[in-house]
Protein backbone atom coordinates (compact mmCIF):
# COMPACT_ATOMS: atom_id res chain seq x y z
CA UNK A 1 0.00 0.00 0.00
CA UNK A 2 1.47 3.11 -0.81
CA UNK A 3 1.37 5.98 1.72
CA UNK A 4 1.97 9.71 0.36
CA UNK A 5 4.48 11.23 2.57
CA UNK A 6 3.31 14.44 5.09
CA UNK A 7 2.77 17.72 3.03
CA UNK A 8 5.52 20.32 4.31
CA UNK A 9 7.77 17.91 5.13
CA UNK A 10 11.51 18.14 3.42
CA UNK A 11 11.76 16.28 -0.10
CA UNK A 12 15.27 14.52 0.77
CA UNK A 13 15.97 14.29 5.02
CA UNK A 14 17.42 17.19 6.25
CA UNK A 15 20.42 17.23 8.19
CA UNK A 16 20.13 15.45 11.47
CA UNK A 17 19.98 17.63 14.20
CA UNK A 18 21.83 17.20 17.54
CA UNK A 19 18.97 17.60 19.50
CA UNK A 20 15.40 16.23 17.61
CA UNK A 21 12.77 19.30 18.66
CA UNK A 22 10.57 16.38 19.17
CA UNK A 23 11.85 16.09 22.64
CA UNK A 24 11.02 19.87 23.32
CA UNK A 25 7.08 18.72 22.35
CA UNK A 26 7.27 15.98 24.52
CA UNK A 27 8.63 17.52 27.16
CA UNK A 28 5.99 20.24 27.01
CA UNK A 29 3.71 18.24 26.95
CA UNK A 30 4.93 16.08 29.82
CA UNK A 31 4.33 19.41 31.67
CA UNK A 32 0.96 19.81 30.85
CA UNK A 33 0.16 16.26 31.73
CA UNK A 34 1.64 16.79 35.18
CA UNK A 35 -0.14 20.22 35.46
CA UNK A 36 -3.69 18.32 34.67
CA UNK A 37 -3.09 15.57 37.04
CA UNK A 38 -3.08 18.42 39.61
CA UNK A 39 -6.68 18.73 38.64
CA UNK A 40 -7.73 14.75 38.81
CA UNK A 41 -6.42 14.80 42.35
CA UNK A 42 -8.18 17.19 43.51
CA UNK A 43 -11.67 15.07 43.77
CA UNK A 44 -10.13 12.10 46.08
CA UNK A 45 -8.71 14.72 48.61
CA UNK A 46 -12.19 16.94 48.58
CA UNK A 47 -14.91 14.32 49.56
CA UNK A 48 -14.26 13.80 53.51
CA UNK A 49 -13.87 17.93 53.52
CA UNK A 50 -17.22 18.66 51.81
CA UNK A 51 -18.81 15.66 53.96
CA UNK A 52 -17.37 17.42 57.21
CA UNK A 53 -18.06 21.34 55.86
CA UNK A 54 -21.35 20.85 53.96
CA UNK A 55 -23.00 17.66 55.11
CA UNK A 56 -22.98 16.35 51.32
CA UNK A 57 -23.40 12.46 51.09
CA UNK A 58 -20.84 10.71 49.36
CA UNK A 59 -23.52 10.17 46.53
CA UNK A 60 -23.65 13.40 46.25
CA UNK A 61 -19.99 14.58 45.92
CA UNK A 62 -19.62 11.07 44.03
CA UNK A 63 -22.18 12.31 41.15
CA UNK A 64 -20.24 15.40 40.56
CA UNK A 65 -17.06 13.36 40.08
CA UNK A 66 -19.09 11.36 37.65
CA UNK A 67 -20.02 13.96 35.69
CA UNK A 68 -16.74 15.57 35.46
CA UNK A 69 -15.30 12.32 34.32
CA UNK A 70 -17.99 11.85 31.71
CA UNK A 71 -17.63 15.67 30.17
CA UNK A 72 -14.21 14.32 30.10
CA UNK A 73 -14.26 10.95 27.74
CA UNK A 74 -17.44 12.04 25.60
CA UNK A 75 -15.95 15.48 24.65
CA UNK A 76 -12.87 14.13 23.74
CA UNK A 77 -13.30 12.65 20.24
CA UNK A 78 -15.18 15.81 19.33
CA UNK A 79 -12.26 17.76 20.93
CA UNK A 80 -9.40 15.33 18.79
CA UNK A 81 -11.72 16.40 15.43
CA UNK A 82 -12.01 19.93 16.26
CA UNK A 83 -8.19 19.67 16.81
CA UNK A 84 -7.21 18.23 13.07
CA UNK A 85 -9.26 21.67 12.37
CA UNK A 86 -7.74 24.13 14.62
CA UNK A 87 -4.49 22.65 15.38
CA UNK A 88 -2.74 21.35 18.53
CA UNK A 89 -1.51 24.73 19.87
CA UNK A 90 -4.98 26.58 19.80
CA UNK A 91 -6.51 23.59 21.09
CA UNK A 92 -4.49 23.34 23.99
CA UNK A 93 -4.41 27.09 24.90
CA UNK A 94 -8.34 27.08 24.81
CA UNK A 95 -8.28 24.18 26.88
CA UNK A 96 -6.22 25.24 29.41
CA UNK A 97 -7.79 28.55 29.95
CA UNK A 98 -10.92 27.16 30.33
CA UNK A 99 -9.01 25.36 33.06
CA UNK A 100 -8.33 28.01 35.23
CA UNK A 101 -11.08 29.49 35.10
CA UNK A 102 -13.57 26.53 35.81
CA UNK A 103 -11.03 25.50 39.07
CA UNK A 104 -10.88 29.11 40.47
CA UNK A 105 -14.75 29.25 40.04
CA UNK A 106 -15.13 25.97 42.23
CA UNK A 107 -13.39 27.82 45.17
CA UNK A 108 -16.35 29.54 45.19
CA UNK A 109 -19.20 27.09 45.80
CA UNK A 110 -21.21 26.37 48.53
CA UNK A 111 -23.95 24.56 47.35
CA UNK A 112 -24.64 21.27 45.36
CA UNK A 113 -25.81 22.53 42.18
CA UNK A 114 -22.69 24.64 42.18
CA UNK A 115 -20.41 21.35 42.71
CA UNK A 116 -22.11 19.68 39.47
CA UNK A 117 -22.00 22.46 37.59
CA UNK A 118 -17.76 24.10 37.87
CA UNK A 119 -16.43 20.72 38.88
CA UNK A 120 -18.82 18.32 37.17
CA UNK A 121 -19.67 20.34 34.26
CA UNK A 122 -16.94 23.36 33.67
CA UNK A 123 -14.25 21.34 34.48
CA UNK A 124 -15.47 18.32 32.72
CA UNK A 125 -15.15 20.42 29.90
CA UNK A 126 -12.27 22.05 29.82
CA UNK A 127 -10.86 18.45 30.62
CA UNK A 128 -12.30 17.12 28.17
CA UNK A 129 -11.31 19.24 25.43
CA UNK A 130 -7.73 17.94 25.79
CA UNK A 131 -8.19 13.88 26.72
CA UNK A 132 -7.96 11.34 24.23
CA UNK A 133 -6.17 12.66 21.48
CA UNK A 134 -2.91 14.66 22.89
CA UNK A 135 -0.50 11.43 24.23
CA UNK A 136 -1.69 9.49 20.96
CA UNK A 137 -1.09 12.68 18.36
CA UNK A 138 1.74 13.67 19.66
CA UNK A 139 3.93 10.62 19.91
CA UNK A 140 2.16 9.56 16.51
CA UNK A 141 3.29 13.00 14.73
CA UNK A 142 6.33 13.52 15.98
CA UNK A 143 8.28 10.12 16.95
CA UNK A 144 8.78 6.89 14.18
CA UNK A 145 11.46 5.40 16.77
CA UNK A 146 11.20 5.39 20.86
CA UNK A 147 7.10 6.11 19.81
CA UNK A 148 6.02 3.33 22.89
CA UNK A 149 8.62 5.02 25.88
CA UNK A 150 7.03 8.29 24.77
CA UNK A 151 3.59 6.66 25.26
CA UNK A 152 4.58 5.34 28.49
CA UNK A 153 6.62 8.31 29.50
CA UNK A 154 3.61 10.89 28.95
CA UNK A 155 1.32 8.23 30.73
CA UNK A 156 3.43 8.71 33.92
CA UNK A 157 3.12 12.33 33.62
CA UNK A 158 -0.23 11.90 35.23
CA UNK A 159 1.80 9.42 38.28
CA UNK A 160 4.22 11.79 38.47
CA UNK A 161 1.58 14.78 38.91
CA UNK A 162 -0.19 12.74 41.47
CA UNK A 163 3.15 12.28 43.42
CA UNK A 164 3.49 15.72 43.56
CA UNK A 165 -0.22 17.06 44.17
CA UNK A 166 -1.46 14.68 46.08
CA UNK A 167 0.39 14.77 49.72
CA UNK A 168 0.83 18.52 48.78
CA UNK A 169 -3.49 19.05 48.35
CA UNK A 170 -4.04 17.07 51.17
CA UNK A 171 -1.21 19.09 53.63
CA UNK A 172 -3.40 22.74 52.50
CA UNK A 173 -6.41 21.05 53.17
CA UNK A 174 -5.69 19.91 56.59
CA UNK A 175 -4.14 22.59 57.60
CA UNK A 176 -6.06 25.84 55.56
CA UNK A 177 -9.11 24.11 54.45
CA UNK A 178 -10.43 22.92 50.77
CA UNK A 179 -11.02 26.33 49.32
CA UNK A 180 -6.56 26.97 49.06
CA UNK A 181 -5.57 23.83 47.95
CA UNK A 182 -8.09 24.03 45.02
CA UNK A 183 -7.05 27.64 44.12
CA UNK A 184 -2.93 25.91 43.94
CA UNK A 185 -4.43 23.96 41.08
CA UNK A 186 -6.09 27.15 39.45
CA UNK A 187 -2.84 29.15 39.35
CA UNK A 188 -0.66 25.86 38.35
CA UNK A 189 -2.95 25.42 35.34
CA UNK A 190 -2.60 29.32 34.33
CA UNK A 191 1.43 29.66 34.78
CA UNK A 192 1.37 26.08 31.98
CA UNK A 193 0.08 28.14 29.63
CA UNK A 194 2.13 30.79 27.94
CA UNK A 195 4.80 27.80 27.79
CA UNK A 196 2.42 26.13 25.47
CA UNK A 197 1.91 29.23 23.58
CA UNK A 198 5.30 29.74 22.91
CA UNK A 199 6.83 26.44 22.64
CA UNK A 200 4.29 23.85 21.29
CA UNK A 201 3.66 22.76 17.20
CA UNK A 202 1.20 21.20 15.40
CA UNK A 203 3.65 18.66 13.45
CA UNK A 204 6.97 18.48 12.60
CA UNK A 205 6.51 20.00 9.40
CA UNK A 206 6.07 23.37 11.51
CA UNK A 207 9.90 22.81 11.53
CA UNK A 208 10.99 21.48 8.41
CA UNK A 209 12.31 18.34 10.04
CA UNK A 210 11.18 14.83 9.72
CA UNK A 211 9.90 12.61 12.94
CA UNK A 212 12.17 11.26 15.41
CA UNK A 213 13.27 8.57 13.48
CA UNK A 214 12.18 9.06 10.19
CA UNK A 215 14.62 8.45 7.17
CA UNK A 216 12.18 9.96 4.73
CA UNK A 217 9.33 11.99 3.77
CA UNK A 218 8.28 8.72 2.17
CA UNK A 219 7.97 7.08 5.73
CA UNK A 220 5.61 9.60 7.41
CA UNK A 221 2.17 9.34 6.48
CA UNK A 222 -0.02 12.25 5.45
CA UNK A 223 -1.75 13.97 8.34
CA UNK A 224 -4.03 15.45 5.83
CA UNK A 225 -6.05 18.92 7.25
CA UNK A 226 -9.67 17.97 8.62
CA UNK A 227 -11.97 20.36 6.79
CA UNK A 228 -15.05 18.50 7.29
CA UNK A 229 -17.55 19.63 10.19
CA UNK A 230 -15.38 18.04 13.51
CA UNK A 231 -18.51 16.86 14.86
CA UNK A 232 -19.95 15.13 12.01
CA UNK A 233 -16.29 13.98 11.51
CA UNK A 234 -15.75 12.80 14.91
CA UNK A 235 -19.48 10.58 14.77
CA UNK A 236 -18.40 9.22 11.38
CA UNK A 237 -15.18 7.66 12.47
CA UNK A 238 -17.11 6.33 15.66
CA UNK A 239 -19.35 4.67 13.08
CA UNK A 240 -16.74 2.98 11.25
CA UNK A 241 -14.87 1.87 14.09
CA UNK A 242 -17.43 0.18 15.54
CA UNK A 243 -17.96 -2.16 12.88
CA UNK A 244 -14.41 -3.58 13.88
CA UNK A 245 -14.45 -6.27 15.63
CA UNK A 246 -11.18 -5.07 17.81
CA UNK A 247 -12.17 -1.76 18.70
CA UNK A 248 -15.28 -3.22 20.17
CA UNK A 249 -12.98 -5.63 22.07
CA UNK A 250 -10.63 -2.89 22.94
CA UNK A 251 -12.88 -0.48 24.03
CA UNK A 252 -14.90 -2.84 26.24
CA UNK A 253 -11.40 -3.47 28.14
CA UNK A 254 -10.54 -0.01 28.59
CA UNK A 255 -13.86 0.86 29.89
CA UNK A 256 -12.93 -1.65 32.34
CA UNK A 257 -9.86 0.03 32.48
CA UNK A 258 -11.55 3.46 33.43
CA UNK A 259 -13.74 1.84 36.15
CA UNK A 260 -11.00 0.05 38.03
CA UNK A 261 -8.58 3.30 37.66
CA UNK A 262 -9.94 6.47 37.83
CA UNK A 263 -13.38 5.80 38.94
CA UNK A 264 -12.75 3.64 41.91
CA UNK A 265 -8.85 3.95 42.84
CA UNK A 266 -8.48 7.56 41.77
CA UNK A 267 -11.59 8.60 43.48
CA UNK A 268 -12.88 6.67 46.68
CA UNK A 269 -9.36 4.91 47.99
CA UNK A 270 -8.40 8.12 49.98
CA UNK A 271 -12.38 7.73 51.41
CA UNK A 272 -11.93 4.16 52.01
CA UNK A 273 -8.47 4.68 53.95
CA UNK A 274 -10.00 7.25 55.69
CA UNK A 275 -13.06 4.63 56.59
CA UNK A 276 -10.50 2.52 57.99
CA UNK A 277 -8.71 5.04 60.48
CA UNK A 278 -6.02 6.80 58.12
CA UNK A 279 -5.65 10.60 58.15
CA UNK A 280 -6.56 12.62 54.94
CA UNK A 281 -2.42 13.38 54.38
CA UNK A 282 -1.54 9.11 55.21
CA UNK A 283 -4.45 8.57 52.65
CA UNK A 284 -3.25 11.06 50.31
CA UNK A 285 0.55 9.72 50.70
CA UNK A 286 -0.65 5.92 50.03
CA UNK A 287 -2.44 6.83 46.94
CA UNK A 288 0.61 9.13 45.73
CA UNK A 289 3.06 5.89 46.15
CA UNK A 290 1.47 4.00 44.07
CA UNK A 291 1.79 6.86 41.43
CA UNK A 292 5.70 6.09 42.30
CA UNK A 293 5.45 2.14 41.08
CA UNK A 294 3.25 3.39 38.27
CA UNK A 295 5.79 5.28 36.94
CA UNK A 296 8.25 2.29 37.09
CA UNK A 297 5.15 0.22 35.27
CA UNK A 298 4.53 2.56 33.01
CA UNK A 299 7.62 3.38 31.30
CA UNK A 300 8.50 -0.10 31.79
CA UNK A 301 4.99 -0.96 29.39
CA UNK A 302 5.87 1.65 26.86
CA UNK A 303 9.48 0.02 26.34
CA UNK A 304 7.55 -3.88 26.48
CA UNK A 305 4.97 -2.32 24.00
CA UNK A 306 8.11 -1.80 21.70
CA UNK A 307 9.47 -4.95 21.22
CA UNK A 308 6.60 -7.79 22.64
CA UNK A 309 2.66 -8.94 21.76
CA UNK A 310 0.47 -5.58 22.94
CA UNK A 311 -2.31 -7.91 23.18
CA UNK A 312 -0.23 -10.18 26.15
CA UNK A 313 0.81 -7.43 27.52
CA UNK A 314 -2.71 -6.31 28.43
CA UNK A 315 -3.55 -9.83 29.21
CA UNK A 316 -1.12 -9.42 31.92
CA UNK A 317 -2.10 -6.03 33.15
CA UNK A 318 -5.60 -6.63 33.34
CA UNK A 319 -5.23 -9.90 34.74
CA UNK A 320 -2.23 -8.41 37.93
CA UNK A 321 -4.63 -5.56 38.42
CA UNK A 322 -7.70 -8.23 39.00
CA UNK A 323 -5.73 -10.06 41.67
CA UNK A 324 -4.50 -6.73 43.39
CA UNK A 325 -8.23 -5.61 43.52
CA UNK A 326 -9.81 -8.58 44.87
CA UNK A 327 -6.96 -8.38 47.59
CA UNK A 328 -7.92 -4.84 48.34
CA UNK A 329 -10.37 -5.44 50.91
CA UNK A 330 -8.48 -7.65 53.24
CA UNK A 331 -5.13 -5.73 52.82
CA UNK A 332 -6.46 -2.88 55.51
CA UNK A 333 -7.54 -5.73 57.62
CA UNK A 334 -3.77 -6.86 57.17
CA UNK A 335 -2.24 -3.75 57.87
CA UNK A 336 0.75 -2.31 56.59
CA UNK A 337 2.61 -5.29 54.94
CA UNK A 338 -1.31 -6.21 53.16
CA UNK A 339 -1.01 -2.45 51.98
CA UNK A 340 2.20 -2.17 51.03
CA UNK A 341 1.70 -5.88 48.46
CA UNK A 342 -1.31 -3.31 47.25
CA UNK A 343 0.50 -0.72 46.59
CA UNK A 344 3.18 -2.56 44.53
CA UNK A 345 1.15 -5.13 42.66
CA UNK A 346 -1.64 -2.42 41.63
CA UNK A 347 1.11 0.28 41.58
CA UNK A 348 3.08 -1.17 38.37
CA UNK A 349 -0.19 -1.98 36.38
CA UNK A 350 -2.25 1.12 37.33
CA UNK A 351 -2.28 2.87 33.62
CA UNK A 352 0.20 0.81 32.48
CA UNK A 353 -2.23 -0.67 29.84
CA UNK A 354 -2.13 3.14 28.08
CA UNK A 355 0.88 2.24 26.13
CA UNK A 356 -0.26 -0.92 24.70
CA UNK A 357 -3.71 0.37 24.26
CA UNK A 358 -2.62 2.98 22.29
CA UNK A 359 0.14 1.26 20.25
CA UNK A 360 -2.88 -1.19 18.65
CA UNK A 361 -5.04 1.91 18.30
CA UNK A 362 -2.20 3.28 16.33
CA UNK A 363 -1.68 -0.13 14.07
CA UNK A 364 -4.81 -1.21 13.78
CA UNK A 365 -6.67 2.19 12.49
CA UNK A 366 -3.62 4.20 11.06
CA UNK A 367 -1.42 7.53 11.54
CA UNK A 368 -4.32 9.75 10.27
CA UNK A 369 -7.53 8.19 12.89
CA UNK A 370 -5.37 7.44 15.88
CA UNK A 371 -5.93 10.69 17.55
CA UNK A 372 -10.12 10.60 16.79
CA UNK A 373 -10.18 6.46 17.54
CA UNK A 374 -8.40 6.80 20.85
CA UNK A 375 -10.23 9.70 21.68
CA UNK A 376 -13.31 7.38 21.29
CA UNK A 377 -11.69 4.54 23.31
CA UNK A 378 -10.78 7.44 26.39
CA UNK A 379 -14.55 8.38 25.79
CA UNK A 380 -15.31 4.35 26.88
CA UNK A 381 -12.37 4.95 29.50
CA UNK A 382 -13.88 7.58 31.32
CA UNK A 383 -17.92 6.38 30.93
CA UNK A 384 -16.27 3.35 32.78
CA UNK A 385 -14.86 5.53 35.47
CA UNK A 386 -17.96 7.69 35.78
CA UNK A 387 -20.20 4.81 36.38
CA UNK A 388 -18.09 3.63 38.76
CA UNK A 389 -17.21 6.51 40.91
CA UNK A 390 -21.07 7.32 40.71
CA UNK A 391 -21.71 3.73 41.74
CA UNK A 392 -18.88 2.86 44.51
CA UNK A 393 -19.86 6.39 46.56
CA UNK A 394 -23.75 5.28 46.14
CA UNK A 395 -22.78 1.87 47.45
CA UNK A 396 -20.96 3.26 50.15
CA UNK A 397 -23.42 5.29 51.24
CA UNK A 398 -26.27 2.06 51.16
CA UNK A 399 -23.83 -0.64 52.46
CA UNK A 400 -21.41 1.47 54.74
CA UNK A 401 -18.07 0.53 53.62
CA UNK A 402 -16.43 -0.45 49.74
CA UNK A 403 -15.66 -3.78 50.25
CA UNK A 404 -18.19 -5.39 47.53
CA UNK A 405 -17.30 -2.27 45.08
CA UNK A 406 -13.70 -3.45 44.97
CA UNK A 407 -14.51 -7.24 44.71
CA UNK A 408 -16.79 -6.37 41.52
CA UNK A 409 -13.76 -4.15 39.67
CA UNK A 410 -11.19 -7.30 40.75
CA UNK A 411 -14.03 -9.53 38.93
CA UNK A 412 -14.23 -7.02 35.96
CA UNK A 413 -10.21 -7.05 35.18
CA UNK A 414 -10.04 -10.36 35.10
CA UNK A 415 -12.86 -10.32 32.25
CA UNK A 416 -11.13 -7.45 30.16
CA UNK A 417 -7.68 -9.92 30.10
CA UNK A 418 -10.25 -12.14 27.91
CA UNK A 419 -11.38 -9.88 26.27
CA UNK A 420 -7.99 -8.39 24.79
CA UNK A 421 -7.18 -11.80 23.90
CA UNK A 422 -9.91 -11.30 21.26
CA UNK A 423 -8.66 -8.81 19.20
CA UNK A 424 -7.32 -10.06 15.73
CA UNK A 425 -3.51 -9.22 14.48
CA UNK A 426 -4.73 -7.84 11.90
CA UNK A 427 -7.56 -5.50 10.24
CA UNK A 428 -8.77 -3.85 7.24
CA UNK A 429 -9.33 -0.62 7.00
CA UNK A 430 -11.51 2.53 4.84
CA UNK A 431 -9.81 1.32 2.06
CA UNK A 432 -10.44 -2.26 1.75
CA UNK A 433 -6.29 -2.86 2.54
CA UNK A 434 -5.55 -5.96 4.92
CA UNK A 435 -2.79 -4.33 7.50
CA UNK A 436 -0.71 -6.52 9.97
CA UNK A 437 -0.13 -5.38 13.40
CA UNK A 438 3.47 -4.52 13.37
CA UNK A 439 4.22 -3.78 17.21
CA UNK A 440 4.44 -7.80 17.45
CA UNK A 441 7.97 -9.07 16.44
CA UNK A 442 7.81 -11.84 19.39
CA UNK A 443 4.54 -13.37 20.32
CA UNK A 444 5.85 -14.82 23.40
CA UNK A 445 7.25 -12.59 26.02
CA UNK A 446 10.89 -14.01 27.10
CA UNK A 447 11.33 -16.58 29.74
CA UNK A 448 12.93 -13.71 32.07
CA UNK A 449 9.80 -11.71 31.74
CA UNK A 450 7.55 -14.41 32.05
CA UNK A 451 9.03 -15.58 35.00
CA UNK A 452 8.93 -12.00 36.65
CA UNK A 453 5.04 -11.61 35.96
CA UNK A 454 4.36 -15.64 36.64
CA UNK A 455 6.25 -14.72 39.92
CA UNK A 456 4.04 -11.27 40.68
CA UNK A 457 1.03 -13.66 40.34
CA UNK A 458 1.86 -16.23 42.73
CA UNK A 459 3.10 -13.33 45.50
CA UNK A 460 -0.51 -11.81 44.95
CA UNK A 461 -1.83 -15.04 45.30
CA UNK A 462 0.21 -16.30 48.02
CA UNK A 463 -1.05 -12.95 49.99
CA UNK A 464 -4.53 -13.60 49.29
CA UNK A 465 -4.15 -17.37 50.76
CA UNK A 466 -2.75 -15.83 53.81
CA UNK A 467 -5.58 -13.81 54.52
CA UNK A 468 -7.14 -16.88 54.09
CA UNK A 469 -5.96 -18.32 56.89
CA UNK A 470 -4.93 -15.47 59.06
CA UNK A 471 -8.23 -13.19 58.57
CA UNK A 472 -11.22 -16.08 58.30
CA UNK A 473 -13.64 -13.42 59.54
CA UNK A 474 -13.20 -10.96 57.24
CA UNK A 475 -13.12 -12.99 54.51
CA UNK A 476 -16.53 -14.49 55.42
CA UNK A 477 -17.66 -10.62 55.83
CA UNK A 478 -17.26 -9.82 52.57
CA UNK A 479 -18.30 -13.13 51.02
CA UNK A 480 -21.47 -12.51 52.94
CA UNK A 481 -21.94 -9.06 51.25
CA UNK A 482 -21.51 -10.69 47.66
CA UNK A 483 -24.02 -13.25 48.35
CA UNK A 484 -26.64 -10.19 49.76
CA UNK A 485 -25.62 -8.22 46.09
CA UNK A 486 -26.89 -10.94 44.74
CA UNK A 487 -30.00 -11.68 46.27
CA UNK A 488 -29.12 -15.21 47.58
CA UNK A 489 -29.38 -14.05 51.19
């Protein structure tokens, strides 16, 4: 199949530079990234606060969380169309000023209505206008080689950003109240700004150069200007996606994905700590560590995604993530050492399934749709984080504690590591052309790497026997809430 190379681009590669500005884009936007994960944290260290101040249920501050994360996976295929329009820059810029605005506004409420609509709505919005697409253009556009460690490395932007906000929101709020720490995130948000005015391109043929990697125009692909309506465009390509086979597969794993991440860890494990007799800053510091092994997992994915099967990979992932889940429950009942297996085991596979996700996004549907496509499959992300952050704070407020939540999302993983299993290695696309996925040069992980995941598995499940034994009460507890869920007692 031939592929026309990138209008703009150089007719014969231009001299190598020293330094690729390729690494200036990803480093900018490896700020922003880290900037916006100041704004995801902010929900898990506000729901005790606005429990104590204002008397809201969990439900309550629950369904404004599940709003925000909604805004933030439905408007981003619309957002990734708008931005083949508009370009990257101007998309960003708006984005991010909408921002700052919609987080200083929420310093301001007082009342429910005013929760759903800055932080559910406003926020959700200006969010939203910047998921999906940006990791997936920008490595896409810019990087040929290292494309998976840039994946992974501007996944852990968001770990990294939680290591840093996290303890730090939860210190202001103990000690100055809600209202400061929320206004930190406001002014963070406005000083990333001007650096993306100044410093961020729509391609490399902004520059004159080539990808990272590239040895000719021949081997880029056209990113062709969208001059269709971005609306229409965006519900088009959802269309003919989901006639495939594996993004209906894929999708249905990273809603999982979204539920078992954002919408239950991200959101209600500083809540459940606190449930269980941790402060708001030991809480805070616990979810922030496991940001720390995420950001080991994480760039260790994007190199795996590189070189091994994306669909084992995931397999894995989904599978380590189960088991960490299902252990959840009994590891406060263990203490420290059950938390601390926790925080490793669900640490290194927290959004370490972004790289691999997005590397068969990128193979299966092509330079030109990844941004749109994986805007669609963050839009089934983030409905699977809504539900659940909507569901686990209703459930919590009926039941009194998370401990059947948890046991459902451990359940759910295991079903998305079947489900990735699914997907074909290969597809056809618009045209009619049968493509190969090419991220795949070993089908078998080596006997190294299968012996460190093989051995992760049997330390989960070692701990979980242990409990067994050791915690026989609890265990029955929560057995006895599963059989109530399900109407058998």
């Amino acid at each position: 199949m031939n592929v026309s190379a990138a209008p703009g681009l150089p007719a014969s590669p231009p001299a190598s530079p020293r330094f690729h500005y390729a690494w200036v884009i990803a480093g900018v936007t490896f700020v922003v990234l880290i900037a916006a994960a100041g704004v995801r944290s902010v929900p898990s260290v506000l729901i005790v606060p606005l429990e104590e101040e204002f008397g809201w249920s969990r439900a309550t501050v629950s369904l404004a969380v599940s709003i925000n994360l909604l805004l933030f996976g439905l408007l981003g295929p619309f957002a990734a169309s708008l931005m083949e329009r508009v370009g990257v820059r101007r998309m960003m810029v708006a984005a991010l000023s909408t921002l700052t605005v919609a987080v200083g506004l929420t310093t301001q409420m007082n009342q429910p209505w005013q929760l759903m609509l800055f932080w559910g709505g406003l926020v959700g919005l200006g969010a939203g206008a910047m998921s999906g697409w940006l990791s997936a253009t920008v490595s896409t556009r810019w990087f040929v080689k290292r494309r998976g460690v840039v994946v992974g490395a501007l996944t852990a932007a968001g770990a990294t950003g939680q290591l840093i906000f996290l303890p730090m929101l939860a210190r202001i709020v103990e000690s100055a109240g809600w209202p400061p720490a929320v206004a930190l995130v406001a002014v963070t948000i406005a000083l990333v700004v001007p650096l993306v005015a100044l410093l961020m391109r729509n391609s490399p043929a902004d520059r004159g150069l080539l990808p990272y990697g590239a040895t000719s125009a021949a081997d880029v692909p056209a990113v062709r200007p969208q001059t269709a309506n971005p609306f229409k465009a965006a519900i088009e390509m959802l269309v003919t996606s989901v006639r495939d086979r594996n993004f209906r597969f894929l999708a249905l794993s990273f809603f999982i994905c979204g539920a078992s991440t954002n919408g239950l860890i991200g959101t209600h494990l500083i809540p459940m700590a606190h449930d269980h007799g941790l402060t708001e800053v030991t809480a805070a510091s616990l979810l922030a560590l496991i940001g720390v092994f995420d950001i080991m997992g994480t760039m260790g994915s994007g190199w795996l995604s590189d070189r091994y099967d994306n669909r084992r990979l995931l397999w894995w992932y989904y599978s380590l993530r189960g088991l960490s889940l299902l252990f959840l429950p009994f590891a406060f009942a263990a203490g420290v050492p059950g938390l601390a297996i926790f925080v490793v085991f669900y640490g290194l596979d927290w959004v370490a399934t972004v790289p691999p996700t997005v590397r068969l996004t990128g193979d299966l549907f092509g330079v030109q749709r990844v941004g749109t496509v994986f805007a669609w499959m963050l839009a089934s992300h983030q409905l699977g984080a809504s539900m659940a952050a909507y569901a686990a704070g209703a459930m919590r407020t009926s039941l009194g504690d998370y401990r059947l939540t948890f046991l459902i999302a451990g359940a759910l993983c295991l079903v998305a590591g079947m489900l990735v299993m699914q997907i074909n290695r290969s597809t056809t696309d618009e045209n009619g052309n049968v493509s190969i996925i090419r991220s795949t040069p070993r089908a078998r992980l080596s006997s190294g790497t299968r012996a460190m995941f093989f051995g992760s598995a049997a330390a989960t499940g070692l701990a979980v026997v242990t409990l067994l034994i050791t915690r026989p009460a609890q265990v029955a507890s929560a057995a006895e809430d599963v059989l109530v869920w399900c109407g058998l007692r």
